[in-house]
PDB file of N, CA and C in Angstrom:
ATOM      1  N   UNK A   1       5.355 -46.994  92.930  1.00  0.00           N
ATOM      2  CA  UNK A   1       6.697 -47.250  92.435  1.00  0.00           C
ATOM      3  C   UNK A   1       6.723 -47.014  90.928  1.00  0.00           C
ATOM      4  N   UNK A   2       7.936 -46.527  90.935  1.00  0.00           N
ATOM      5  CA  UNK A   2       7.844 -46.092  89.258  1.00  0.00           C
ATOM      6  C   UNK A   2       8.294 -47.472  88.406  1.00  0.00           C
ATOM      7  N   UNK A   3       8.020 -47.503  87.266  1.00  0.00           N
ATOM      8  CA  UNK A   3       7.809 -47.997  86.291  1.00  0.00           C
ATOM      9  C   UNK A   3       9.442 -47.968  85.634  1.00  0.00           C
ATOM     10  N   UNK A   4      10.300 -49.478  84.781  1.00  0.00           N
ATOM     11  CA  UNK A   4      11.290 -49.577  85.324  1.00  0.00           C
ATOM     12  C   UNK A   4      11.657 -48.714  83.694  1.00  0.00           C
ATOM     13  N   UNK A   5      12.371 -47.860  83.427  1.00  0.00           N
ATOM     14  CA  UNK A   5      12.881 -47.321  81.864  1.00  0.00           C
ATOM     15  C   UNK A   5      13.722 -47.926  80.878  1.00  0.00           C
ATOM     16  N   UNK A   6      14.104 -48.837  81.992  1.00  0.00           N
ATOM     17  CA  UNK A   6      15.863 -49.244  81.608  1.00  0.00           C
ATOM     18  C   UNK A   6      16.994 -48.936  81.845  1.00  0.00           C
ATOM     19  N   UNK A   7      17.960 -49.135  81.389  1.00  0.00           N
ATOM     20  CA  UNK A   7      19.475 -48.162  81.903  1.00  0.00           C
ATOM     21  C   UNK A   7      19.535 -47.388  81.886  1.00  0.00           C
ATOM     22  N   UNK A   8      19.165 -46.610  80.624  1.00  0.00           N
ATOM     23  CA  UNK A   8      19.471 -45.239  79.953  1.00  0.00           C
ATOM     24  C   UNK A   8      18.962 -43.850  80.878  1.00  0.00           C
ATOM     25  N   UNK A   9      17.657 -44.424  81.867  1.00  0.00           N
ATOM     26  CA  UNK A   9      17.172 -43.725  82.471  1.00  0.00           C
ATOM     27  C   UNK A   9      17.726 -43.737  84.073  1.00  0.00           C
ATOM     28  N   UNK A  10      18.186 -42.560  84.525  1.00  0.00           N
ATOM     29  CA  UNK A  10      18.923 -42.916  85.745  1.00  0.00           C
ATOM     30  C   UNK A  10      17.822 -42.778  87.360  1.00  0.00           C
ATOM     31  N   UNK A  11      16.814 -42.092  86.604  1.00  0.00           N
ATOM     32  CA  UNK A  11      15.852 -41.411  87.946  1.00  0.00           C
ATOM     33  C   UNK A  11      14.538 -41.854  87.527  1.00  0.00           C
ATOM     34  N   UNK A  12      13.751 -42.965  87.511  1.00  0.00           N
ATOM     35  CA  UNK A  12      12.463 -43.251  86.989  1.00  0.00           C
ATOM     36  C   UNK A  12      11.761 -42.087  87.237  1.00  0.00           C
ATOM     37  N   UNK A  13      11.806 -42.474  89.218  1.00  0.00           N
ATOM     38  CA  UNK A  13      10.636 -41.352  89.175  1.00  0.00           C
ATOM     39  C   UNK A  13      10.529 -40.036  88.374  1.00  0.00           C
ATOM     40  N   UNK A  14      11.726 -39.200  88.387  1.00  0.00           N
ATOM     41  CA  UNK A  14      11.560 -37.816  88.014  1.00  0.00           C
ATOM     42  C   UNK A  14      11.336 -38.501  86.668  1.00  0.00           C
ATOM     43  N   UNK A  15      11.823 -39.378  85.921  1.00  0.00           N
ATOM     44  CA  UNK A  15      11.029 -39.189  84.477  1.00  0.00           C
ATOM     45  C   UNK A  15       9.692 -39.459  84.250  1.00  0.00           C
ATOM     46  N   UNK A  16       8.877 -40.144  84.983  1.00  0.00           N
ATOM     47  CA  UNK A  16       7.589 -40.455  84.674  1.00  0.00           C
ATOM     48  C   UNK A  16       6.813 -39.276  85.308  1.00  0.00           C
ATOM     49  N   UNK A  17       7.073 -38.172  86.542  1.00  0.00           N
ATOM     50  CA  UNK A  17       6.713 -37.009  86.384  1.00  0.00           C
ATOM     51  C   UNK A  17       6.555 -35.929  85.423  1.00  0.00           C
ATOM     52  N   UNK A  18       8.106 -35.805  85.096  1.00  0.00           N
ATOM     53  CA  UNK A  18       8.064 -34.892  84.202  1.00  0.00           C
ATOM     54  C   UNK A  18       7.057 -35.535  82.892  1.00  0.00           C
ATOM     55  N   UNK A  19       7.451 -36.588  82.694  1.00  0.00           N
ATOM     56  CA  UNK A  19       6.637 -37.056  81.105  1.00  0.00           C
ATOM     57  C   UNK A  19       5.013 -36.854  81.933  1.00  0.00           C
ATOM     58  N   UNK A  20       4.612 -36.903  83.246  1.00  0.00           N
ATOM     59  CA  UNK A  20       3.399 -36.766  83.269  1.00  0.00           C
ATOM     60  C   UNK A  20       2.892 -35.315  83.200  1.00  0.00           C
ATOM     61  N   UNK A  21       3.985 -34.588  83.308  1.00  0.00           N
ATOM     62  CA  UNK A  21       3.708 -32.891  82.985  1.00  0.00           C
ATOM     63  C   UNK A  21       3.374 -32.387  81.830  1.00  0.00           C
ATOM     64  N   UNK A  22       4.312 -33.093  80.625  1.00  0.00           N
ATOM     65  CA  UNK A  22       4.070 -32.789  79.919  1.00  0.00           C
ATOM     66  C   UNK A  22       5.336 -32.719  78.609  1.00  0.00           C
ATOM     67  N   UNK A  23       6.142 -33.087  79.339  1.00  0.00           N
ATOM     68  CA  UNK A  23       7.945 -32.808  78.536  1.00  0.00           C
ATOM     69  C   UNK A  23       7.913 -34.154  78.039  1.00  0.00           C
ATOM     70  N   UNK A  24       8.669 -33.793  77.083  1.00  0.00           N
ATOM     71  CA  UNK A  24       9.129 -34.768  75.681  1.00  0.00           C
ATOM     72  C   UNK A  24      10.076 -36.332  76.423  1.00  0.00           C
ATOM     73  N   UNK A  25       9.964 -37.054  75.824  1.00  0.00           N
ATOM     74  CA  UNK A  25      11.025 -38.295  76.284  1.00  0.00           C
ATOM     75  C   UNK A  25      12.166 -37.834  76.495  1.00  0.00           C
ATOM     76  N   UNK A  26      12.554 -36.942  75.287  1.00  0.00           N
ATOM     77  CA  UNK A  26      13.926 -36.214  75.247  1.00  0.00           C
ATOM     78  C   UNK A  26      14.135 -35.772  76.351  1.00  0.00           C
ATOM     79  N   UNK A  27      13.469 -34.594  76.715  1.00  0.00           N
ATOM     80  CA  UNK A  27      13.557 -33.628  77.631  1.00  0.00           C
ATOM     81  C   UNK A  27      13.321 -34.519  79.538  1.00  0.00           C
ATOM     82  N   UNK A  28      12.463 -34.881  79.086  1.00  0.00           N
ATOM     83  CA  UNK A  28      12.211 -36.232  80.584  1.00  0.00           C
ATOM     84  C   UNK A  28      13.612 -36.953  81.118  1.00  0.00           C
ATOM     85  N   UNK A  29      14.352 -37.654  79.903  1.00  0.00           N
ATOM     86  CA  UNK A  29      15.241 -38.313  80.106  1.00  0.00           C
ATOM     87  C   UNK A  29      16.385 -37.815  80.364  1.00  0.00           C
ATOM     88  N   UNK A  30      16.679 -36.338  79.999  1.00  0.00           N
ATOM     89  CA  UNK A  30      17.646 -35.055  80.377  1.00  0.00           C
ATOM     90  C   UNK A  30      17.890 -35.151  81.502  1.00  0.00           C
ATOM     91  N   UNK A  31      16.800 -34.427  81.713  1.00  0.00           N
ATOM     92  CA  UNK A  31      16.377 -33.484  83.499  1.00  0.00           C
ATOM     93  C   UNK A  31      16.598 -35.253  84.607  1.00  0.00           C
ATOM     94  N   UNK A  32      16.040 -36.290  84.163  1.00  0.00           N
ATOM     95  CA  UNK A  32      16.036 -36.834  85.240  1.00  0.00           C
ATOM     96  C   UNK A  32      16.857 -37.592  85.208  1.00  0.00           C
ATOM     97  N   UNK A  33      18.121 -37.751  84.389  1.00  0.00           N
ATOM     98  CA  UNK A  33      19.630 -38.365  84.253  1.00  0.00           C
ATOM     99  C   UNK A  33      20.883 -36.927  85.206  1.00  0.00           C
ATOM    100  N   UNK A  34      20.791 -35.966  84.588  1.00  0.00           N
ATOM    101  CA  UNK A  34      20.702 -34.937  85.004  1.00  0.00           C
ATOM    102  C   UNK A  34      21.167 -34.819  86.830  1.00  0.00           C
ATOM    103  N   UNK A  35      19.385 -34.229  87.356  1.00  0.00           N
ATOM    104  CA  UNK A  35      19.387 -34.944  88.918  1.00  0.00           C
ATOM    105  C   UNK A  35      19.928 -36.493  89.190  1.00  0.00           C
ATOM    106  N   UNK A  36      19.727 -37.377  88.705  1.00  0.00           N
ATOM    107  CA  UNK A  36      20.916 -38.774  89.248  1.00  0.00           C
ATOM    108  C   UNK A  36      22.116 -38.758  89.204  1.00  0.00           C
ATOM    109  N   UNK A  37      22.725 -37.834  88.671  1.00  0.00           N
ATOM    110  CA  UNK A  37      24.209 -37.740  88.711  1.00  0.00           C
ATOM    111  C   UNK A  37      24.529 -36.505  89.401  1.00  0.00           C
ATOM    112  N   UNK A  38      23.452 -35.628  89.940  1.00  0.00           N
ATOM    113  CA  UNK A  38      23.828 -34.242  90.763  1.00  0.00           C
ATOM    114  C   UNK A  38      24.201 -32.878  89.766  1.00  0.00           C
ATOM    115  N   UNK A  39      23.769 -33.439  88.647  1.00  0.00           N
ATOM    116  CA  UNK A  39      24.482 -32.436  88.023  1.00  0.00           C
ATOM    117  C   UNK A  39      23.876 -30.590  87.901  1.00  0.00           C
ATOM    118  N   UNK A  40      22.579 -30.916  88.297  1.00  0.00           N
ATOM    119  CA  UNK A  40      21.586 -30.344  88.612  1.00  0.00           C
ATOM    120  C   UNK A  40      20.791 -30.309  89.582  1.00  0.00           C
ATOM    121  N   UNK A  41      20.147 -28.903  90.474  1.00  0.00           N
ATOM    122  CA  UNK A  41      19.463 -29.796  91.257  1.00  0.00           C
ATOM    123  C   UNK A  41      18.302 -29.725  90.943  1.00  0.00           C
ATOM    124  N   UNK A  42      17.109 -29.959  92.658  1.00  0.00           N
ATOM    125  CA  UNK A  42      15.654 -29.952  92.051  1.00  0.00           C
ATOM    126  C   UNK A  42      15.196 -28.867  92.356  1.00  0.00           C
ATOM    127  N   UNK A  43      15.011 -28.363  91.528  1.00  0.00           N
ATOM    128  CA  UNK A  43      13.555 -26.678  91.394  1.00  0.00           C
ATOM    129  C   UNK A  43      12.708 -27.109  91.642  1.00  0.00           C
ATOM    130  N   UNK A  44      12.334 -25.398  92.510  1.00  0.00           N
ATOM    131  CA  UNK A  44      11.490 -25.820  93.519  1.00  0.00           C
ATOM    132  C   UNK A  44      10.419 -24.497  93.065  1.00  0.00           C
ATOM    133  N   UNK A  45       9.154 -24.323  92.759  1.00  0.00           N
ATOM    134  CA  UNK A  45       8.609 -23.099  92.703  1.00  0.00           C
ATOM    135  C   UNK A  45       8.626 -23.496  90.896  1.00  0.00           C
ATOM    136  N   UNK A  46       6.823 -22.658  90.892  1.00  0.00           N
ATOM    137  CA  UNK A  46       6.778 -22.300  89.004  1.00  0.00           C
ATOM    138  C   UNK A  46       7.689 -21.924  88.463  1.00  0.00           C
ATOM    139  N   UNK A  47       7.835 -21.779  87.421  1.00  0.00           N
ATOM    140  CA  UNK A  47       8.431 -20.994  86.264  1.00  0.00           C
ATOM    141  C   UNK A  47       8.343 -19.643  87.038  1.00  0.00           C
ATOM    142  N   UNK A  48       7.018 -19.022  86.730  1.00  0.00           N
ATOM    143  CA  UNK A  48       6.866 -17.516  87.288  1.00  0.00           C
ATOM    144  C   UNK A  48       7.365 -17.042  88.260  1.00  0.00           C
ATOM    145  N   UNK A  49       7.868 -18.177  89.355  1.00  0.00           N
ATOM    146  CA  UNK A  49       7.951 -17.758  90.522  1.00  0.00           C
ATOM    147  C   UNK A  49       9.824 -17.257  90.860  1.00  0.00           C
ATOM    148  N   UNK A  50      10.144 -17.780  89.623  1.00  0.00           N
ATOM    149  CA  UNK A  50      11.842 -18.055  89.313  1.00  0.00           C
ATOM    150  C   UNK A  50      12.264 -16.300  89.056  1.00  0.00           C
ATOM    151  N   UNK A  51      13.711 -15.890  89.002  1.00  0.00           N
ATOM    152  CA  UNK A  51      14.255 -14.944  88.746  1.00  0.00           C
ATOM    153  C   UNK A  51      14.734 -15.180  87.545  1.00  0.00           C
ATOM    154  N   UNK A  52      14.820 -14.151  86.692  1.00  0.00           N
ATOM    155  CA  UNK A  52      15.147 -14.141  84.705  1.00  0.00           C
ATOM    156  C   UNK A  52      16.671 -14.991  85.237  1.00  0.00           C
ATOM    157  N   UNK A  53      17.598 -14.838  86.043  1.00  0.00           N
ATOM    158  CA  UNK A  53      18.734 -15.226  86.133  1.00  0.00           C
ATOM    159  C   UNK A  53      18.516 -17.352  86.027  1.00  0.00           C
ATOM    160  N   UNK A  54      17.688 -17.741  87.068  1.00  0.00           N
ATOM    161  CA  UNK A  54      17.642 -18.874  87.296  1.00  0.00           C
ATOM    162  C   UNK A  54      16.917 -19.665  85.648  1.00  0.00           C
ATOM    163  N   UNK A  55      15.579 -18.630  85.371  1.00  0.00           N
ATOM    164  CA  UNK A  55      15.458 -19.450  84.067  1.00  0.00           C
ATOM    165  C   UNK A  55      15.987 -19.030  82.834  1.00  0.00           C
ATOM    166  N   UNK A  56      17.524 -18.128  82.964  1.00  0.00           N
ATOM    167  CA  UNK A  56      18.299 -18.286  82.032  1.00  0.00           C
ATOM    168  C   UNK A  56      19.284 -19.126  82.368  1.00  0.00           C
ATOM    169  N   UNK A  57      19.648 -19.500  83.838  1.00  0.00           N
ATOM    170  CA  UNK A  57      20.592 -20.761  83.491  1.00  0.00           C
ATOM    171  C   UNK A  57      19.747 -22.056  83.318  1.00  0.00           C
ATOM    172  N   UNK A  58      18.659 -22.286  83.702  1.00  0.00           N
ATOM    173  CA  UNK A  58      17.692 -23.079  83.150  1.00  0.00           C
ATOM    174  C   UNK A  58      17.608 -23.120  81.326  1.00  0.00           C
ATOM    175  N   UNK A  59      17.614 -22.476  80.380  1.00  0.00           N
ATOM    176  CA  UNK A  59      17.851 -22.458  79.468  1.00  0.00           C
ATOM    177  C   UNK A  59      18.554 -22.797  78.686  1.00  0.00           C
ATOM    178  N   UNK A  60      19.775 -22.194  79.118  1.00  0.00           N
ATOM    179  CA  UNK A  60      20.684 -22.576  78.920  1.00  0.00           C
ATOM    180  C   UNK A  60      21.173 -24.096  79.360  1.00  0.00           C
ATOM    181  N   UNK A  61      21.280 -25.182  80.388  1.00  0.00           N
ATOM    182  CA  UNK A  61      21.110 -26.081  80.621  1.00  0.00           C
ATOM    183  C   UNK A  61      20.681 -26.995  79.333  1.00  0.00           C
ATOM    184  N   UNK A  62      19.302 -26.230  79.091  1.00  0.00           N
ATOM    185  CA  UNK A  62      18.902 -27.550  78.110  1.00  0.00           C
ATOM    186  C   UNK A  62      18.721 -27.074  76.725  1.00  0.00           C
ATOM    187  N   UNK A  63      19.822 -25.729  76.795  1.00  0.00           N
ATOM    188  CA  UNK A  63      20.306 -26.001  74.919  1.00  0.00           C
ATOM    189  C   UNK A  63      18.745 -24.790  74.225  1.00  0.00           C
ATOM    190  N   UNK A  64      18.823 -23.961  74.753  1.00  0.00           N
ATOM    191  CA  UNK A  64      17.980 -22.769  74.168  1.00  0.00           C
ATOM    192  C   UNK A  64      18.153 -21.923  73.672  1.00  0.00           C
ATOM    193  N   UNK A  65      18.272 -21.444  72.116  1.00  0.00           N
ATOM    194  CA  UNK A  65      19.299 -20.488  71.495  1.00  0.00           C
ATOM    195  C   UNK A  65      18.628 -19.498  71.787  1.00  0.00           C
ATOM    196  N   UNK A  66      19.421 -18.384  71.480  1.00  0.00           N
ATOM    197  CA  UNK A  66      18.516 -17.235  71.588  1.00  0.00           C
ATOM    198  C   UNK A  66      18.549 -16.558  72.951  1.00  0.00           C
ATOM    199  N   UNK A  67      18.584 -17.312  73.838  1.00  0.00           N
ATOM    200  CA  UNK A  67      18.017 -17.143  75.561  1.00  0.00           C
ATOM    201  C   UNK A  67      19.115 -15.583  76.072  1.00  0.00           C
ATOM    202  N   UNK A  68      20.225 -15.371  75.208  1.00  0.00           N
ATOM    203  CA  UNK A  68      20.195 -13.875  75.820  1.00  0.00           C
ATOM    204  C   UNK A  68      19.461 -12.961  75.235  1.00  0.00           C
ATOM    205  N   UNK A  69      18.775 -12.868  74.975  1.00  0.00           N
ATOM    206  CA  UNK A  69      17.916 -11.532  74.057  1.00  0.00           C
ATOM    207  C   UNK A  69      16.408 -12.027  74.921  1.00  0.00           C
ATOM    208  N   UNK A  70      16.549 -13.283  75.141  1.00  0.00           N
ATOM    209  CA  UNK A  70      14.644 -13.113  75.681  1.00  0.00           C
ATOM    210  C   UNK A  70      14.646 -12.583  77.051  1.00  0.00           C
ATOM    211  N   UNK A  71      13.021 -11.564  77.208  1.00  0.00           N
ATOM    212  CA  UNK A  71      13.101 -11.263  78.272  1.00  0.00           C
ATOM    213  C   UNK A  71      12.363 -12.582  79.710  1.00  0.00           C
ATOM    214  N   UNK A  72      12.130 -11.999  80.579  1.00  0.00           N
ATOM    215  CA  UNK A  72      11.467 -13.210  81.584  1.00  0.00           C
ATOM    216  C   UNK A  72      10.435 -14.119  80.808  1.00  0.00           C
ATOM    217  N   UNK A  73       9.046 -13.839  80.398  1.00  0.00           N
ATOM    218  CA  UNK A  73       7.859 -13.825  80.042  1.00  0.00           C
ATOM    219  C   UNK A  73       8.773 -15.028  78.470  1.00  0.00           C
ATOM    220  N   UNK A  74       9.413 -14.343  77.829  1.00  0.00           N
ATOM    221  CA  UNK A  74      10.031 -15.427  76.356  1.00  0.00           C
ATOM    222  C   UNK A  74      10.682 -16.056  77.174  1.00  0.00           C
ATOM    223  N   UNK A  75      11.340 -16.210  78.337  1.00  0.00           N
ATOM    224  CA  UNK A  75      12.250 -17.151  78.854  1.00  0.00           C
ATOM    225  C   UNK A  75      11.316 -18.713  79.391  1.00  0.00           C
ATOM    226  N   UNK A  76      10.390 -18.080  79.816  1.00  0.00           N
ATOM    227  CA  UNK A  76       9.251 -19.583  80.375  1.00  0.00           C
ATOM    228  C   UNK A  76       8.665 -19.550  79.245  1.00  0.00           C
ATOM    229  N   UNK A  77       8.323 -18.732  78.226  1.00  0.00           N
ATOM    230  CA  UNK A  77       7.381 -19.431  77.221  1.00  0.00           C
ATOM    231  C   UNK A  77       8.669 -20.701  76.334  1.00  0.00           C
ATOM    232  N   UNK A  78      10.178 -20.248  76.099  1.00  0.00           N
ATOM    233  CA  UNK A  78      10.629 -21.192  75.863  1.00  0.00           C
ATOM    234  C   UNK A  78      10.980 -22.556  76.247  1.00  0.00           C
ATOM    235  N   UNK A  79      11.132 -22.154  77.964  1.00  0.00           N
ATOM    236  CA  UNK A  79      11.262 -23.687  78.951  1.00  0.00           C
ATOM    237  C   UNK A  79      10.247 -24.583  78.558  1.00  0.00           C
ATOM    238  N   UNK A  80       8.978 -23.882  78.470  1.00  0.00           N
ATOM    239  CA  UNK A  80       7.790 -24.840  78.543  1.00  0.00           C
ATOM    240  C   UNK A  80       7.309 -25.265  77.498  1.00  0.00           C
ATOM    241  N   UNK A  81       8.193 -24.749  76.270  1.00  0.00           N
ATOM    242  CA  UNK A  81       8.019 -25.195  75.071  1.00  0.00           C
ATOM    243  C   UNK A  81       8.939 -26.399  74.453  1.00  0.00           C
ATOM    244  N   UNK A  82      10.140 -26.302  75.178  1.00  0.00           N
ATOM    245  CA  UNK A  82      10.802 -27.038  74.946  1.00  0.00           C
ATOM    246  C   UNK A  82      11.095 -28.523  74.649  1.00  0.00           C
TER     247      UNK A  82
END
């Protein structure tokens, strides 16, 4: 059982995943407020495994400037930088 965040956090679990992946509080608390309200759903498959289309609306989602000019390869190096 996940671990309780508080209010602010709407989806424990997906946040204590993602923060166990590797993403920022910021970015944790996004994605998994995000999925609790449907606003998004859940991806399924790597980065690599995605079409330039999906991880440019992925990008876009969470506020990535630039993201029309990058190609696939800059598009996951930015997700995962993020």
């Amino acid at each position: 059982m996940a671990k309780d965040h508080g209010s602010q956090i709407k989806n424990d679990d997906t946040y204590e995943a993602l923060r166990d992946e590797g993403a920022s509080k910021e970015k944790a608390a996004r994605i998994a407020n995000a999925q609790a309200n449907d606003s998004i759903s859940q991806r399924k498959g790597t980065l690599d495994e995605r079409s330039k289309d999906e991880l440019y609306d992925e990008a876009k989602e969470i506020g990535i400037e630039g993201r029309s000019k990058m190609d696939k390869g800059e598009l996951i190096d930015a997700i995962r930088n993020h």
